[in-house]
Every structure is written in structure tokens, then in C-alpha cells.
PDB file of N, CA and C in Angstrom:
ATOM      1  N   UNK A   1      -0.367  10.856  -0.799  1.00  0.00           N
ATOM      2  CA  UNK A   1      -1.529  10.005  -0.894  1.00  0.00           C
ATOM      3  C   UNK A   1      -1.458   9.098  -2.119  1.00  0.00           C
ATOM      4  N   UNK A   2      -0.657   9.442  -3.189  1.00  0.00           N
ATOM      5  CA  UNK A   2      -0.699   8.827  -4.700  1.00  0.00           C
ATOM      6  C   UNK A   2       0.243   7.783  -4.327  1.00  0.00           C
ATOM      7  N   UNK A   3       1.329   7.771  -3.279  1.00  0.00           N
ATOM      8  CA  UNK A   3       1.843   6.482  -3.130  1.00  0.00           C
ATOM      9  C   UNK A   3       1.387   5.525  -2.263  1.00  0.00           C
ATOM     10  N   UNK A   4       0.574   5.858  -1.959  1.00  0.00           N
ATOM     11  CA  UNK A   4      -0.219   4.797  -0.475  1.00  0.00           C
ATOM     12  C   UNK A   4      -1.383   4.374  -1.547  1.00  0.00           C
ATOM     13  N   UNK A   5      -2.382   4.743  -2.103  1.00  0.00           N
ATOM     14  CA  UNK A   5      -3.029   3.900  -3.251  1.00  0.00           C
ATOM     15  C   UNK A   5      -2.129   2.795  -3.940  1.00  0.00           C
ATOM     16  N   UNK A   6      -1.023   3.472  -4.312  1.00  0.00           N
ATOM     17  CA  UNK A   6      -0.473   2.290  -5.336  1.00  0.00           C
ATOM     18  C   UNK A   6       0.245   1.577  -4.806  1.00  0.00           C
ATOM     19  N   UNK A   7       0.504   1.728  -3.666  1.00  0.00           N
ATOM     20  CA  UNK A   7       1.734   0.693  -2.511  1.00  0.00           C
ATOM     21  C   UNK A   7       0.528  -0.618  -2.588  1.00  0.00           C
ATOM     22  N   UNK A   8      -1.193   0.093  -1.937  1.00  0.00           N
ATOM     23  CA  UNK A   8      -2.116  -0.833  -1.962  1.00  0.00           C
ATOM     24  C   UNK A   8      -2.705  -1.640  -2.996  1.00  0.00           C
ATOM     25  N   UNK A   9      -2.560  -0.641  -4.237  1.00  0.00           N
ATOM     26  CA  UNK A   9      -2.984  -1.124  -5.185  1.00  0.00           C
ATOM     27  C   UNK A   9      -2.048  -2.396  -5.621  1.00  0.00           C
ATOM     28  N   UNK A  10      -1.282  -2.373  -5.569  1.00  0.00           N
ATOM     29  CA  UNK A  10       0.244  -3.138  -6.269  1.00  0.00           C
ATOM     30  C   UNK A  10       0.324  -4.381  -5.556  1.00  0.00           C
ATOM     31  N   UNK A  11      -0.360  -4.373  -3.731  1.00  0.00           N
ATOM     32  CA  UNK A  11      -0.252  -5.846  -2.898  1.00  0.00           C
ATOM     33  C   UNK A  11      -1.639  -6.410  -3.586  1.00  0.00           C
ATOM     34  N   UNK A  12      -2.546  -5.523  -4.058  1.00  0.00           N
ATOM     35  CA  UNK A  12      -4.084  -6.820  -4.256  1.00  0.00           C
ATOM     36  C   UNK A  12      -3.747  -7.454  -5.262  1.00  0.00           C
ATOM     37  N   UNK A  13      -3.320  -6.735  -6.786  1.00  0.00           N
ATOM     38  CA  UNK A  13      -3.857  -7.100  -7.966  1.00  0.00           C
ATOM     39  C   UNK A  13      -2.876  -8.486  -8.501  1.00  0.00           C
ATOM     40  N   UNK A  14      -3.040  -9.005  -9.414  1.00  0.00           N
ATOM     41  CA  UNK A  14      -2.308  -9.927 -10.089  1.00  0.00           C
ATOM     42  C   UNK A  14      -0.922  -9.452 -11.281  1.00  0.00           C
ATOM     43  N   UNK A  15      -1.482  -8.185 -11.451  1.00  0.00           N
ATOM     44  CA  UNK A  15      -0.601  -7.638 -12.643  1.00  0.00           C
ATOM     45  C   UNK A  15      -0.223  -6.265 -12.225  1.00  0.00           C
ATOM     46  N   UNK A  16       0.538  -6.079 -11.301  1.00  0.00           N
ATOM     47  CA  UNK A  16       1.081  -5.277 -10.599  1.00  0.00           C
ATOM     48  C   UNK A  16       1.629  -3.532 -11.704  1.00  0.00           C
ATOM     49  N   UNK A  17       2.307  -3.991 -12.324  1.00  0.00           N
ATOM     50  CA  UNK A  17       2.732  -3.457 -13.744  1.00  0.00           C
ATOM     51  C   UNK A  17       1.842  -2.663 -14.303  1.00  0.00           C
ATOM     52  N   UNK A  18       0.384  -2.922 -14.301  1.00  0.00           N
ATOM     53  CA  UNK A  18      -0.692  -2.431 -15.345  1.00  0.00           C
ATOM     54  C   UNK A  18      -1.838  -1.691 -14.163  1.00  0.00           C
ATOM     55  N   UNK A  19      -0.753  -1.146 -12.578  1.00  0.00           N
ATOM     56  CA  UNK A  19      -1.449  -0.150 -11.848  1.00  0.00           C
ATOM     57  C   UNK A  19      -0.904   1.382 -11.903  1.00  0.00           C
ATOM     58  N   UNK A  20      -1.771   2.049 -12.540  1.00  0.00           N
ATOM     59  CA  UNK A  20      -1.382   3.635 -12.683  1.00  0.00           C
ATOM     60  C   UNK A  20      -2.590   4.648 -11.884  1.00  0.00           C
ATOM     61  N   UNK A  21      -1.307   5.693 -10.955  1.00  0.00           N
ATOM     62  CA  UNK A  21      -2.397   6.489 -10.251  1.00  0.00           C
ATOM     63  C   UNK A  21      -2.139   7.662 -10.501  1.00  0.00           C
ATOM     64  N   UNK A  22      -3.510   8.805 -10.692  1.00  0.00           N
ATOM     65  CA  UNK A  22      -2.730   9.997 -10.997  1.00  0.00           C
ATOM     66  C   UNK A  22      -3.607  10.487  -9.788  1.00  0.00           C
ATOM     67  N   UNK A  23      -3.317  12.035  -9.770  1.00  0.00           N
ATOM     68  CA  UNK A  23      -3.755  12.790  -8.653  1.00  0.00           C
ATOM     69  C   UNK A  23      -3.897  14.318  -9.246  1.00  0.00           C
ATOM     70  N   UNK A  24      -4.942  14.352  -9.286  1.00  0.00           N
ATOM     71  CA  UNK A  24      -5.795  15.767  -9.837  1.00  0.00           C
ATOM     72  C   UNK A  24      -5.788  16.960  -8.540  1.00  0.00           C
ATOM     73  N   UNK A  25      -5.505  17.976  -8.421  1.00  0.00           N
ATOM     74  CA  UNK A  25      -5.688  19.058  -6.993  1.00  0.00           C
ATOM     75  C   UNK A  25      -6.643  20.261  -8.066  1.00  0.00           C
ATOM     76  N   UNK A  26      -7.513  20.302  -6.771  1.00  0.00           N
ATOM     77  CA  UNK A  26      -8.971  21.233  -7.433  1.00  0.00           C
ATOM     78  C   UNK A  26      -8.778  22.155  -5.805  1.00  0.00           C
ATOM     79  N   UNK A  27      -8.075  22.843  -5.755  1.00  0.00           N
ATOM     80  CA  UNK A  27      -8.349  23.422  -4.694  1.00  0.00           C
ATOM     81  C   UNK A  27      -7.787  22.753  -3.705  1.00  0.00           C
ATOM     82  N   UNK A  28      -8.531  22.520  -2.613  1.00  0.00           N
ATOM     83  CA  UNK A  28      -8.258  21.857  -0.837  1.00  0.00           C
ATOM     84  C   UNK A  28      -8.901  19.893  -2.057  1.00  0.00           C
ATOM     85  N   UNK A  29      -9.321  20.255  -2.544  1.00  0.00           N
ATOM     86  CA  UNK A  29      -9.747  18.902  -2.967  1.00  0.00           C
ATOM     87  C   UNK A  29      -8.602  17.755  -3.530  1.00  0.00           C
ATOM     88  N   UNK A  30      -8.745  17.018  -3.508  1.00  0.00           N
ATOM     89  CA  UNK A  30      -7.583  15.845  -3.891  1.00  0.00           C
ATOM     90  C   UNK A  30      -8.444  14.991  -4.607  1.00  0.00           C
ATOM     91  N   UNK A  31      -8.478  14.622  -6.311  1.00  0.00           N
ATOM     92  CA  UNK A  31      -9.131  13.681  -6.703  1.00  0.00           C
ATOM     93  C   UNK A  31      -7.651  12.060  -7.513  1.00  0.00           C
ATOM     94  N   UNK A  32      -7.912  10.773  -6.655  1.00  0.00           N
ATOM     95  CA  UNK A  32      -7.130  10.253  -7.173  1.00  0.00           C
ATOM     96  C   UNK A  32      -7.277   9.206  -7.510  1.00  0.00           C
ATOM     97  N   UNK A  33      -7.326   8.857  -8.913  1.00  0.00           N
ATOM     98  CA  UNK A  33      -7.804   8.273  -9.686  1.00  0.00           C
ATOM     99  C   UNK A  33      -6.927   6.909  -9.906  1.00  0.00           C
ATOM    100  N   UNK A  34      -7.283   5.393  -9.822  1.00  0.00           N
ATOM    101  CA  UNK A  34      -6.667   4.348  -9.527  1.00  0.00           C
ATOM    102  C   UNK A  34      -7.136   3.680 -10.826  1.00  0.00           C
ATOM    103  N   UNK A  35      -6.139   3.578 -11.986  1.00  0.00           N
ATOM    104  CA  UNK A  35      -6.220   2.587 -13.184  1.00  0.00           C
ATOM    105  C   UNK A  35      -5.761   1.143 -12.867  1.00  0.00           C
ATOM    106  N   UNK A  36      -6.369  -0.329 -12.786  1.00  0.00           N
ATOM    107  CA  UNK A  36      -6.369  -1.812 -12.801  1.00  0.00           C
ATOM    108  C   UNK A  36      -6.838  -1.907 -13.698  1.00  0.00           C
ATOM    109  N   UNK A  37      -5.843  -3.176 -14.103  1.00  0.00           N
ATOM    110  CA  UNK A  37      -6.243  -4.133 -15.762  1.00  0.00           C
ATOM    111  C   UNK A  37      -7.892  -4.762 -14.935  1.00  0.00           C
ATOM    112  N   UNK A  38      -8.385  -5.063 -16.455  1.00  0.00           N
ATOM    113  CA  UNK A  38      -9.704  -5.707 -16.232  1.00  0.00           C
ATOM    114  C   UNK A  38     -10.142  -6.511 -15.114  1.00  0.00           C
ATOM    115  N   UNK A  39      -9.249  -7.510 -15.426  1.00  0.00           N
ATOM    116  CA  UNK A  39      -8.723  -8.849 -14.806  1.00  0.00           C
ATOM    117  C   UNK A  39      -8.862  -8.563 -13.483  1.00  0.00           C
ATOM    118  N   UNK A  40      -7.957  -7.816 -12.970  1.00  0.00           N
ATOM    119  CA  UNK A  40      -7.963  -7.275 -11.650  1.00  0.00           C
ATOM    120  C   UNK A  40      -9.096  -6.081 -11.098  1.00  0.00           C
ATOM    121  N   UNK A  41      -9.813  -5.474 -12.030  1.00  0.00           N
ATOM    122  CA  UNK A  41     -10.757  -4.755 -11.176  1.00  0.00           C
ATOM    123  C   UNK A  41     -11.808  -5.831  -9.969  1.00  0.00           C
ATOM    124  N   UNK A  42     -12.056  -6.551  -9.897  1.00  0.00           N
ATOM    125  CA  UNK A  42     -13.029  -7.306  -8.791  1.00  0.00           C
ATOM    126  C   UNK A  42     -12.042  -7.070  -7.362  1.00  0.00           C
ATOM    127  N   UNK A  43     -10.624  -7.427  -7.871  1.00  0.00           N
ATOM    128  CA  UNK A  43     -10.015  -7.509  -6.788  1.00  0.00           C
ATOM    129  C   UNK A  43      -9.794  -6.282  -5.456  1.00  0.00           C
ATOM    130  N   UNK A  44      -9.714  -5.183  -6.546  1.00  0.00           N
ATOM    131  CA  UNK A  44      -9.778  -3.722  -6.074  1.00  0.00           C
ATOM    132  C   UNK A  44     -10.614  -3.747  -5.466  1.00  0.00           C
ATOM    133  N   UNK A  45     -12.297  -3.576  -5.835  1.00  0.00           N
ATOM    134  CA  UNK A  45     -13.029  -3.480  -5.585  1.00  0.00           C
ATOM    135  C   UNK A  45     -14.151  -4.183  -4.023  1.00  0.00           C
ATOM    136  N   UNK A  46     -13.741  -5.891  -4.654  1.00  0.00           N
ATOM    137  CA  UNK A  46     -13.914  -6.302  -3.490  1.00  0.00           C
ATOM    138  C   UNK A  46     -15.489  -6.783  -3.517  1.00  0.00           C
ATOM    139  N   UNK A  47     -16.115  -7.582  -2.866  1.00  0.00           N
ATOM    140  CA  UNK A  47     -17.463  -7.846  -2.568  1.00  0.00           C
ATOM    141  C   UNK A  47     -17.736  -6.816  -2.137  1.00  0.00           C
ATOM    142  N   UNK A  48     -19.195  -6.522  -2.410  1.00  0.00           N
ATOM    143  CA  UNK A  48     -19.892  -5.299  -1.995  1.00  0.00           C
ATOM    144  C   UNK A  48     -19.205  -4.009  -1.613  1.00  0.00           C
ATOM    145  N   UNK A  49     -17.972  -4.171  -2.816  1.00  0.00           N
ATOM    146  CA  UNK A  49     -17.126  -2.757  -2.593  1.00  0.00           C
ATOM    147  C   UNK A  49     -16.555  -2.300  -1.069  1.00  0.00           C
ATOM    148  N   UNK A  50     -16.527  -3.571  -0.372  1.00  0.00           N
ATOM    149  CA  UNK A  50     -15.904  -3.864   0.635  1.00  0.00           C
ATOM    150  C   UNK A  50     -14.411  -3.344   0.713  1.00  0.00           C
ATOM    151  N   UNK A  51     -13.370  -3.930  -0.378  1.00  0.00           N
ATOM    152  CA  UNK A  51     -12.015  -3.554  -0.480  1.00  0.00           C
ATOM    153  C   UNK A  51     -12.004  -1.828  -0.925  1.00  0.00           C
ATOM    154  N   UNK A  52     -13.009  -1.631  -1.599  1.00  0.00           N
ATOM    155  CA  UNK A  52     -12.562  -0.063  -2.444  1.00  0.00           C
ATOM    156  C   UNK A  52     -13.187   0.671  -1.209  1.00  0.00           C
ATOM    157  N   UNK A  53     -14.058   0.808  -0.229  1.00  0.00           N
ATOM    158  CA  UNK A  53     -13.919   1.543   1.091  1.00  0.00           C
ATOM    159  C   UNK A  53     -13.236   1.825   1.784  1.00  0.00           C
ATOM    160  N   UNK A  54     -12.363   0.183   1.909  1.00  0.00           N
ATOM    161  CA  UNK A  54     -11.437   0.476   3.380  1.00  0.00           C
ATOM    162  C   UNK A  54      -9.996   1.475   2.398  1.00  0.00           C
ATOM    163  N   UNK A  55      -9.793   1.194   1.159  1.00  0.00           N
ATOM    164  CA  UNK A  55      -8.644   2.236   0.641  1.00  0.00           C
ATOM    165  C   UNK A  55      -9.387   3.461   0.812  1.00  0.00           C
ATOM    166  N   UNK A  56     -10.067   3.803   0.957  1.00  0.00           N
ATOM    167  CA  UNK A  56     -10.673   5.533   0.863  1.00  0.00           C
ATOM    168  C   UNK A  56     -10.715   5.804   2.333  1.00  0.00           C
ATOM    169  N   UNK A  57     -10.986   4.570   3.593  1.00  0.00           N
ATOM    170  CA  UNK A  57     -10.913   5.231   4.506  1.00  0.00           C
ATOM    171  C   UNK A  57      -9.871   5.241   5.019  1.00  0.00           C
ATOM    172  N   UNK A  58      -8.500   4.402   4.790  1.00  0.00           N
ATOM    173  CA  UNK A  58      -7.342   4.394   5.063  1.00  0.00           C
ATOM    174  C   UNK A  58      -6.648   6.192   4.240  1.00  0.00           C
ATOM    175  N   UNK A  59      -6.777   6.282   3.200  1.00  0.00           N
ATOM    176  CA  UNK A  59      -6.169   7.542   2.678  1.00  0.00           C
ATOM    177  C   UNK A  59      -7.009   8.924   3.285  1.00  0.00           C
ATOM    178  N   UNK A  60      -8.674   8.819   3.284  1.00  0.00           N
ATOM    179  CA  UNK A  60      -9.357   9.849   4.226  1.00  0.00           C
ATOM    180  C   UNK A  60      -8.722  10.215   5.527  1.00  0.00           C
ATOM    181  N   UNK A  61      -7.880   9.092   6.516  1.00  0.00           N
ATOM    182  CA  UNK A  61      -7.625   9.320   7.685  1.00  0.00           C
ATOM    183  C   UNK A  61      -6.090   9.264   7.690  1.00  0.00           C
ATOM    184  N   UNK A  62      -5.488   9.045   6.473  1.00  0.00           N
ATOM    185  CA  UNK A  62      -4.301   9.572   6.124  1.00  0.00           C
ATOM    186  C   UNK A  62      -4.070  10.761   6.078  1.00  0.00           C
ATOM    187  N   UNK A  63      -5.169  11.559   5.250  1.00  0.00           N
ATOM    188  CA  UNK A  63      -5.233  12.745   4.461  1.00  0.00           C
ATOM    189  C   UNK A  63      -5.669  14.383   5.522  1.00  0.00           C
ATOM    190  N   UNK A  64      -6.265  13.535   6.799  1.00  0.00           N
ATOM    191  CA  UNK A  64      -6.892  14.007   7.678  1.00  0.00           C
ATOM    192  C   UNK A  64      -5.947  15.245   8.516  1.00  0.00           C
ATOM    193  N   UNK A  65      -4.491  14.848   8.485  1.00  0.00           N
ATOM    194  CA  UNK A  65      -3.898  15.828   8.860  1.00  0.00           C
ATOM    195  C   UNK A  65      -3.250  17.054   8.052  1.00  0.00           C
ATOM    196  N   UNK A  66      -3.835  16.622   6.575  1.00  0.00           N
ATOM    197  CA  UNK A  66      -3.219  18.443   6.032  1.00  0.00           C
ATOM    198  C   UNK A  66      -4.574  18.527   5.345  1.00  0.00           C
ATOM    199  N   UNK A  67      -5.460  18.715   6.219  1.00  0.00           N
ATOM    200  CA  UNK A  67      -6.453  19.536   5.991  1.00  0.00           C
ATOM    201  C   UNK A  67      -7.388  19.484   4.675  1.00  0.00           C
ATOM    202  N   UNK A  68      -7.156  18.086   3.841  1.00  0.00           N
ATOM    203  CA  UNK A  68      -7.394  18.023   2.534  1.00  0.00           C
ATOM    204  C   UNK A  68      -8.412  17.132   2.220  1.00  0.00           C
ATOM    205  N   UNK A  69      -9.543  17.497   1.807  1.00  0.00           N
ATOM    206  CA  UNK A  69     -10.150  16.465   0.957  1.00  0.00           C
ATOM    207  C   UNK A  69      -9.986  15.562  -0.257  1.00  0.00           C
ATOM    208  N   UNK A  70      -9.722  14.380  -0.382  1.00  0.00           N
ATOM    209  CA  UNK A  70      -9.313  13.433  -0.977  1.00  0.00           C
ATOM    210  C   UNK A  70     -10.458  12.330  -1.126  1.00  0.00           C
ATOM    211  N   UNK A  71     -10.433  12.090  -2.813  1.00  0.00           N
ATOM    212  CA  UNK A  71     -11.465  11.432  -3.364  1.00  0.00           C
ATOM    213  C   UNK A  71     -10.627  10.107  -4.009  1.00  0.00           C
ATOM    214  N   UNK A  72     -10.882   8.986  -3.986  1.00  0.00           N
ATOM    215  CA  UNK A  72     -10.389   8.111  -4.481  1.00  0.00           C
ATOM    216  C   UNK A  72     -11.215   7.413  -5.881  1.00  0.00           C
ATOM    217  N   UNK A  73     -11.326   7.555  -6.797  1.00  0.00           N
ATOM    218  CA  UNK A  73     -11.944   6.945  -8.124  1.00  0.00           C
ATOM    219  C   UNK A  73     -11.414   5.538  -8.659  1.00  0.00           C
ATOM    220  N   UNK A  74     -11.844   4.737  -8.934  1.00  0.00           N
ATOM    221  CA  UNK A  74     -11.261   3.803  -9.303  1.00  0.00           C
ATOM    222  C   UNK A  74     -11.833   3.325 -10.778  1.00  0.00           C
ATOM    223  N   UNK A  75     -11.327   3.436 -11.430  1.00  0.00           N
ATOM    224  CA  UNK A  75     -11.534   3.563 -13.195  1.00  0.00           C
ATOM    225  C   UNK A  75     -11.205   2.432 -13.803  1.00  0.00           C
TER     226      UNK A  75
END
């Protein structure tokens, strides 16, 4: 899942270089946390957090076959 964020993360932003993802496991839980330079947070994000949904529902229905809950944060 930590490379499918940053495959995505890496086509939006402008500064490709300054995207870091880590991935926390709490159990069945998956928390994964998506660092963008300033500059580029709108882009992530998206109008009305439009863009930062469809990455959570693309990795949710990624994630869907090993049984794991997966949280996407974007920091």
C-alpha cells in the first residue's frame, strides 16, 4: 500500500523528491502517512478534498483483499 500512495503521490505534485510515506501497523490496522512540500499540499488534497478521497478509496479497495484496515493521513 506504501508504494501505491507514493507512485500517486509522485504523478500529482511538482516536487516529486520532497514525497515521503511511512506506514505505521497497529494491529489489522494500517496507518499511512503521506509527507508533500507546502507548495504541493493543495495539489494532494484537491478541491473539496476531492483528490485526497479518491487516494483512500483507491488504497481502501486495494487493501480490501488482505483483510486490512488502512488509513491514509496526509501531513
Amino acid at each position: 500500500m506504501k508504494e501505491l500512495v507514493e507512485v500517486v503521490a509522485k504523478a500529482l505534485v511538482d516536487h516529486p523528491e520532497e514525497v515521503v510515506v511511512t506506514e505505521k501497523k497497529e494491529g489489522r490496522n494500517i496507518v499511512i502517512e503521506l509527507h508533500v512540500a507546502a507548495s504541493d499540499m493543495g495539489k494532494v488534497i484537491g478541491k473539496q478534498g476531492r483528490i485526497a478521497k479518491a487516494i483512500r478509496t483507491v488504497v481502501k479497495a486495494a487493501s480490501s483483499k488482505d483483510n486490512a484496515r488502512v488509513d491514509v493521513e496526509i501531513v
